[in-house]
Protein backbone atom coordinates (compact mmCIF):
# COMPACT_ATOMS: atom_id res chain seq x y z
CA UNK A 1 -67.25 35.97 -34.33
CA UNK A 2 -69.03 32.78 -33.00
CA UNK A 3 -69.66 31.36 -36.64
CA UNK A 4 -65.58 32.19 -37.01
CA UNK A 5 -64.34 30.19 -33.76
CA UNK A 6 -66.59 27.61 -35.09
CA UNK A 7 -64.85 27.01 -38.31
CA UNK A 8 -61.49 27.37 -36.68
CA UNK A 9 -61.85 24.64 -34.20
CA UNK A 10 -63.24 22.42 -37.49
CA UNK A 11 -59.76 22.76 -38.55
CA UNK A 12 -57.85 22.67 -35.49
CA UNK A 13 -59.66 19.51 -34.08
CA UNK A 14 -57.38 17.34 -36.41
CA UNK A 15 -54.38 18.80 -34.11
CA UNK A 16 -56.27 18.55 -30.88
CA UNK A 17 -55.35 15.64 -28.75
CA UNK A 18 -51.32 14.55 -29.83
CA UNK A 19 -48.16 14.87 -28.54
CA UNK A 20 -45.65 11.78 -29.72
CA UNK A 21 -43.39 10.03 -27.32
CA UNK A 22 -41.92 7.52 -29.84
CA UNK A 23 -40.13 4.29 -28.58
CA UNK A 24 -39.08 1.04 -29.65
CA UNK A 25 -37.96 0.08 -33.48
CA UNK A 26 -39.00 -0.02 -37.14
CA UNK A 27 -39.88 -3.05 -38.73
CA UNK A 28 -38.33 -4.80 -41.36
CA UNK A 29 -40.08 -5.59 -44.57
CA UNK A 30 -41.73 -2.23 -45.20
CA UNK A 31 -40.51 1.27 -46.38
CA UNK A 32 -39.38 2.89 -43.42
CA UNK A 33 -40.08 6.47 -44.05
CA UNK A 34 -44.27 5.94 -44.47
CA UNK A 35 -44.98 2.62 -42.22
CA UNK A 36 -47.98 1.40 -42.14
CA UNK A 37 -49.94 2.17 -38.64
CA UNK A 38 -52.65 1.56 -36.29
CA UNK A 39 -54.04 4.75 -34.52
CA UNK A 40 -55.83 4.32 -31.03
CA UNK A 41 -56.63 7.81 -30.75
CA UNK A 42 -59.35 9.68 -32.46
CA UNK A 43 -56.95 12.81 -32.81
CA UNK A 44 -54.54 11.23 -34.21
CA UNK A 45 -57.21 9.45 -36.53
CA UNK A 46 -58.39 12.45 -37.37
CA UNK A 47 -55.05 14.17 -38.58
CA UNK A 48 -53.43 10.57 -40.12
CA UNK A 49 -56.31 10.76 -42.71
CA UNK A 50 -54.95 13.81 -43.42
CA UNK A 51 -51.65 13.20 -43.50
CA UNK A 52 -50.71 9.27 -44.76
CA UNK A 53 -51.32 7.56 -47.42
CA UNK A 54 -54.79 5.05 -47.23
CA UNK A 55 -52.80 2.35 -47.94
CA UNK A 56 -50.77 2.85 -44.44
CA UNK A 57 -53.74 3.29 -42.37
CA UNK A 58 -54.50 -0.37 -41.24
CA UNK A 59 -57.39 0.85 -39.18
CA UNK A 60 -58.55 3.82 -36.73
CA UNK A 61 -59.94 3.80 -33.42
CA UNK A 62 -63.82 2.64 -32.77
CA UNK A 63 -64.25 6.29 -31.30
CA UNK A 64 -63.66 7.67 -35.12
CA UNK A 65 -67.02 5.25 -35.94
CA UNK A 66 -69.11 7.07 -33.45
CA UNK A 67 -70.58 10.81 -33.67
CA UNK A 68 -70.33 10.96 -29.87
CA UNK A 69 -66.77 10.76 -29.79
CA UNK A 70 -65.27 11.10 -33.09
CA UNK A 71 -63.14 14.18 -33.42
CA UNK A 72 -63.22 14.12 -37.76
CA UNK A 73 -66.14 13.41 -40.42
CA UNK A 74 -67.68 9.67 -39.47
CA UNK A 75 -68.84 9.26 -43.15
CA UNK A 76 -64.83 9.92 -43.97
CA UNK A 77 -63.69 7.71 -40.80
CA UNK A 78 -65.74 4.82 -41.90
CA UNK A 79 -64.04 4.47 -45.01
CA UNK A 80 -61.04 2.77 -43.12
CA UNK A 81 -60.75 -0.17 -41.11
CA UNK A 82 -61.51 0.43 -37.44
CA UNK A 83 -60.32 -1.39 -33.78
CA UNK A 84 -61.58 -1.24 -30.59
CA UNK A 85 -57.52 -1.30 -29.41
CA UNK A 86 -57.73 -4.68 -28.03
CA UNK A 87 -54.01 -6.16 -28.05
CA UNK A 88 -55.11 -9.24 -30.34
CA UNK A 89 -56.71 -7.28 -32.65
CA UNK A 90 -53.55 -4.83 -33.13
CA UNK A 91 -50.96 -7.71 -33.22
CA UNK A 92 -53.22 -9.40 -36.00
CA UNK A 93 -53.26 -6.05 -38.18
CA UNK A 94 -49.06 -6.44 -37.62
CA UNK A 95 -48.60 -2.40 -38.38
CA UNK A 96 -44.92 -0.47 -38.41
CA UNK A 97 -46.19 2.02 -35.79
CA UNK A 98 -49.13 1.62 -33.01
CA UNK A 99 -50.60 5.05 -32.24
CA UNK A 100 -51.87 5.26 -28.93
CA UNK A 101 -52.92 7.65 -25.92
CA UNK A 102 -51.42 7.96 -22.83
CA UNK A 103 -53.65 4.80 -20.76
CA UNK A 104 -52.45 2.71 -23.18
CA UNK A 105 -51.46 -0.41 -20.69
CA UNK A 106 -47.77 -0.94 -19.77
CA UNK A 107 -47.98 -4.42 -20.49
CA UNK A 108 -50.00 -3.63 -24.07
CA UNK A 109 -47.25 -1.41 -24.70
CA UNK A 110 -44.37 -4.07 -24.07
CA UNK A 111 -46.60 -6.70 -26.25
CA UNK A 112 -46.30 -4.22 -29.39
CA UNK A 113 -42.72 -3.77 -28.59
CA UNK A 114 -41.96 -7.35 -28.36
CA UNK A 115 -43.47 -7.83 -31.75
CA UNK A 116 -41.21 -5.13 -32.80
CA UNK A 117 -43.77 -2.33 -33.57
CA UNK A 118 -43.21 1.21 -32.78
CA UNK A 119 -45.10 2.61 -30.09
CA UNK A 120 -45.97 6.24 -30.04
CA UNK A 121 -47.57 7.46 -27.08
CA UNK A 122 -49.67 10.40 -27.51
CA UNK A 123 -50.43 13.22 -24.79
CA UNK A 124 -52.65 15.93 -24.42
CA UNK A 125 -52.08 19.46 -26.24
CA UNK A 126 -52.98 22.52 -24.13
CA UNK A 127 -52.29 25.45 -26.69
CA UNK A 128 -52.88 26.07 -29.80
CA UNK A 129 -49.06 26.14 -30.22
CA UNK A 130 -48.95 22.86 -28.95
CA UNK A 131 -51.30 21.34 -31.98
CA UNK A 132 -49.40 22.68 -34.47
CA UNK A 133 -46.30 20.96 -33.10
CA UNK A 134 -48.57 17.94 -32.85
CA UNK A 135 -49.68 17.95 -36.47
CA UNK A 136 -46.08 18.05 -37.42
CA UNK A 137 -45.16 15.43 -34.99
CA UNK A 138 -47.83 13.17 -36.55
CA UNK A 139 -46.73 13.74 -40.30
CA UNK A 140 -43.21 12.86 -39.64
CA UNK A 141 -44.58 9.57 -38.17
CA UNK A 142 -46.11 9.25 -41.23
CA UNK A 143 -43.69 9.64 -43.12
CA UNK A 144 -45.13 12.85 -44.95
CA UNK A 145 -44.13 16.17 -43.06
CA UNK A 146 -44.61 18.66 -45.90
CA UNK A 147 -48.31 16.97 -45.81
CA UNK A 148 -48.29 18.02 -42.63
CA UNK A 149 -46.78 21.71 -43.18
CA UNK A 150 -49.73 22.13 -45.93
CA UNK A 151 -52.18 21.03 -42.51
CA UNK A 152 -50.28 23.75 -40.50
CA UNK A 153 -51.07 26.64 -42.54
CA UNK A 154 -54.61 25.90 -43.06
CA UNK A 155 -54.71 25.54 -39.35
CA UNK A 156 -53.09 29.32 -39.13
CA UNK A 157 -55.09 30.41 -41.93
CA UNK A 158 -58.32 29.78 -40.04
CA UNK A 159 -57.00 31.34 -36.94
CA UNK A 160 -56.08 34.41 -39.02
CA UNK A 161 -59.45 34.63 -40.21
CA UNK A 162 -60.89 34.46 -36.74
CA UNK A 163 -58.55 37.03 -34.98
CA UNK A 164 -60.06 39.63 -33.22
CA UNK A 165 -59.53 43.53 -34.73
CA UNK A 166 -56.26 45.03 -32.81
CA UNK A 167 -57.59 46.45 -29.27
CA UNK A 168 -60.82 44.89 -29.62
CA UNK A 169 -62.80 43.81 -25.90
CA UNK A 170 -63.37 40.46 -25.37
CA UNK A 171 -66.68 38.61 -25.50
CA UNK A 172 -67.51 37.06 -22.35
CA UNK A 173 -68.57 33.34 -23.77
CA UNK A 174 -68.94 29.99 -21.95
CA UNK A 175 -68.06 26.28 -23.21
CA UNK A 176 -71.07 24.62 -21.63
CA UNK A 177 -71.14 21.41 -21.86
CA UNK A 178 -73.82 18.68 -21.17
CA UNK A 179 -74.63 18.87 -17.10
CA UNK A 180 -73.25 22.39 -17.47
CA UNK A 181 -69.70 21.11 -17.49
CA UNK A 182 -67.35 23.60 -18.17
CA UNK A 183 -63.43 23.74 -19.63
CA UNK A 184 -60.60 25.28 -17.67
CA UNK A 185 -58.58 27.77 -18.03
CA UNK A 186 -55.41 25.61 -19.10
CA UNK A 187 -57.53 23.50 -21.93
CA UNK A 188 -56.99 23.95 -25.37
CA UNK A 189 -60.49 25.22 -26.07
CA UNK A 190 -60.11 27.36 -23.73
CA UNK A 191 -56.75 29.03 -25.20
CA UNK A 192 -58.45 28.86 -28.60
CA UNK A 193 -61.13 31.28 -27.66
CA UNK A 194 -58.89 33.19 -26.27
CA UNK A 195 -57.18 33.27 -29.69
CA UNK A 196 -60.16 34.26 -31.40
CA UNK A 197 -61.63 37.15 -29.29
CA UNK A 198 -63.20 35.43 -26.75
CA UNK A 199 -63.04 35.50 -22.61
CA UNK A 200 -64.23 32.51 -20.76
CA UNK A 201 -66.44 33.44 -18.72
CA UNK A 202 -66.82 30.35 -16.55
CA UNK A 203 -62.51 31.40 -15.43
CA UNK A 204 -64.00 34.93 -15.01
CA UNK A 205 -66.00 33.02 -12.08
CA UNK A 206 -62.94 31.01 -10.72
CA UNK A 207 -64.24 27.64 -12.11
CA UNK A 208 -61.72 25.28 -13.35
CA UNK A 209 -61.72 21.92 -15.50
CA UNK A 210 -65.03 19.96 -15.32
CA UNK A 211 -66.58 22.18 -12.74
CA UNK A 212 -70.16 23.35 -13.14
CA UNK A 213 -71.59 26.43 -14.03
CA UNK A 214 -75.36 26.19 -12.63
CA UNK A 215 -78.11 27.24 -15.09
CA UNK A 216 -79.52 29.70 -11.90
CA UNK A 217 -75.83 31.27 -12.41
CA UNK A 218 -76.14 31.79 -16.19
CA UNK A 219 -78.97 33.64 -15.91
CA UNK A 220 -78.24 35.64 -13.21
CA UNK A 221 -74.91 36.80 -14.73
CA UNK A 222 -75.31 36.02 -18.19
CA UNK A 223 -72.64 35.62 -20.53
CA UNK A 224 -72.40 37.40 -24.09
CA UNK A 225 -71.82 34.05 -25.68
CA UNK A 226 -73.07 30.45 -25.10
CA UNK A 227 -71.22 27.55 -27.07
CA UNK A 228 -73.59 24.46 -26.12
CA UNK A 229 -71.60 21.43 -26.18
CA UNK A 230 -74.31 18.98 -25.33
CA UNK A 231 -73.93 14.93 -26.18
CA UNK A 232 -76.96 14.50 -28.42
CA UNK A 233 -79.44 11.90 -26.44
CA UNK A 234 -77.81 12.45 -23.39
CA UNK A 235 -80.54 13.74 -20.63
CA UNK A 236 -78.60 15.96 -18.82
CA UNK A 237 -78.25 18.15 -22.34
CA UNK A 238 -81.53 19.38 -21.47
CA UNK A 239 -80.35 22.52 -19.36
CA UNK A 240 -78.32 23.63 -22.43
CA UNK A 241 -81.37 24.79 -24.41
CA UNK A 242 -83.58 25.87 -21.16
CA UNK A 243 -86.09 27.73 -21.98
CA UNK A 244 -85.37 30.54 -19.81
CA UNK A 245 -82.14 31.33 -22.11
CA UNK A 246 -84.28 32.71 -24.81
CA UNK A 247 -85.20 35.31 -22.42
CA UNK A 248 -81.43 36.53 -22.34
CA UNK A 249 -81.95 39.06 -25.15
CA UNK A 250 -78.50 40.11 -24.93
CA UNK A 251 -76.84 36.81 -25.46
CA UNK A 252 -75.53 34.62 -28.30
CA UNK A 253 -76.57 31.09 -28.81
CA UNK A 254 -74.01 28.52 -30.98
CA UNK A 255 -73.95 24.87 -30.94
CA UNK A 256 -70.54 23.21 -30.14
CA UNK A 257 -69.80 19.86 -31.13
CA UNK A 258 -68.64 17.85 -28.35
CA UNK A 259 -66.30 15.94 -30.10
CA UNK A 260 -64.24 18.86 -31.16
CA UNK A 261 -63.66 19.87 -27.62
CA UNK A 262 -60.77 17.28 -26.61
């Protein structure tokens, strides 16, 4: 069942982080229905490769270039043009549509405007429901939203494959991330385990987003299930892979990459 959720969230990821707010107006000089865009966002990097053509991807967010925080396939990220969202480096690229997350400056945002881009201001997606609206909402930016009805069912496809049998228990698993972070209850990781058979068991213990779960509390109430989510060279990553787990016979080890959490 771990190995499943872990191939599920592969494909979900590309949904994970956007929710469009669109404002302002379309440019002239370029085919309306697939401008060309800059993305901000590694989610919405990660489902734009997915979903546009190359040609209207002027260049992806510098979080795409970097393991740590790239939510798709670096090797496939750094075949585009990247930006590290500065507002001179967007105005020079002069796309159709600026992609951006929700701390994108007011005054950044009335700069694109100005220039008459199209600002669409991404939010965060709780549910699993709420991806799948996302990756539509990102293909008919685009331009391409039966590209982004083929994304949609392999997205429900995987989730089909990881379902649970009817009436089965759920396994008590933890997202532990590096520090021994763990997710909420209203987190989209958290309702995808949910959707694949899995109770968190950090909720079970009334801990909510970014509290932490103690490595003296795993192993005196160990889960069934621990996803480590640990930021490779990052120090505090250490407790993740204690040695004292291995002595928790009855529990599941999986590695989580951190980058498909948000």
């Amino acid at each position: 069942m771990a190995r499943a959720l872990l191939a599920t969230v592969a494909v979900l990821a590309l949904a994970a982080c956007v929710r469009a707010d669109s404002a302002a107006v379309q440019r002239g000089g370029h085919d309306s229905r697939h401008p060309t865009i800059v993305s901000l966002n590694p989610c919405s990097d990660a489902v734009l490769t997915q979903v546009a053509d190359k040609g209207q991807i002027l260049a992806l967010s510098h979080y795409s270039m970097d393991p740590r925080s790239s939510s798709m396939d670096v090797a496939q990220a750094r075949r585009f043009a990247s930006t590290g969202g500065t507002a001179e480096e967007v105005m020079a690229l002069q796309p159709d549509v600026v992609i951006a997350g929700s701390f994108l400056p007011p005054a950044t945002r009335a700069a694109f405007e100005r220039l008459g881009m199209r600002v669409e201001v991404l939010g965060l997606a709780r549910t699993v429901k709420d991806s799948v609206a996302q990756v539509r909402d990102v293909a008919r930016i685009a331009g391409y939203p039966d590209r982004g009805e083929k994304l949609v069912a392999r997205i429900e496809q995987a989730l089909d494959r990881a379902a649970p049998p009817p009436a089965a228990r759920p396994v008590d698993a933890v997202m532990w991330q590096s520090g021994g972070i763990v997710p909420g209850a209203n987190v989209l990781v958290s309702d995808l385990l949910r959707h694949t058979g899995f109770a968190s068991h950090s909720v079970r213990r009334g801990l909510g987003q970014a509290d932490v779960l103690p490595l003296e509390q795993v192993l005196s109430d160990p889960p069934q299930v621990i996803f480590a989510a640990g930021t490779p060279g990052d120090g505090e990553n250490r407790m993740l892979h204690h040695p004292a787990l291995e002595a928790l016979a009855g529990t599941r080890h999986a590695a989580f990459a951190p980058g498909l959490l948000y």
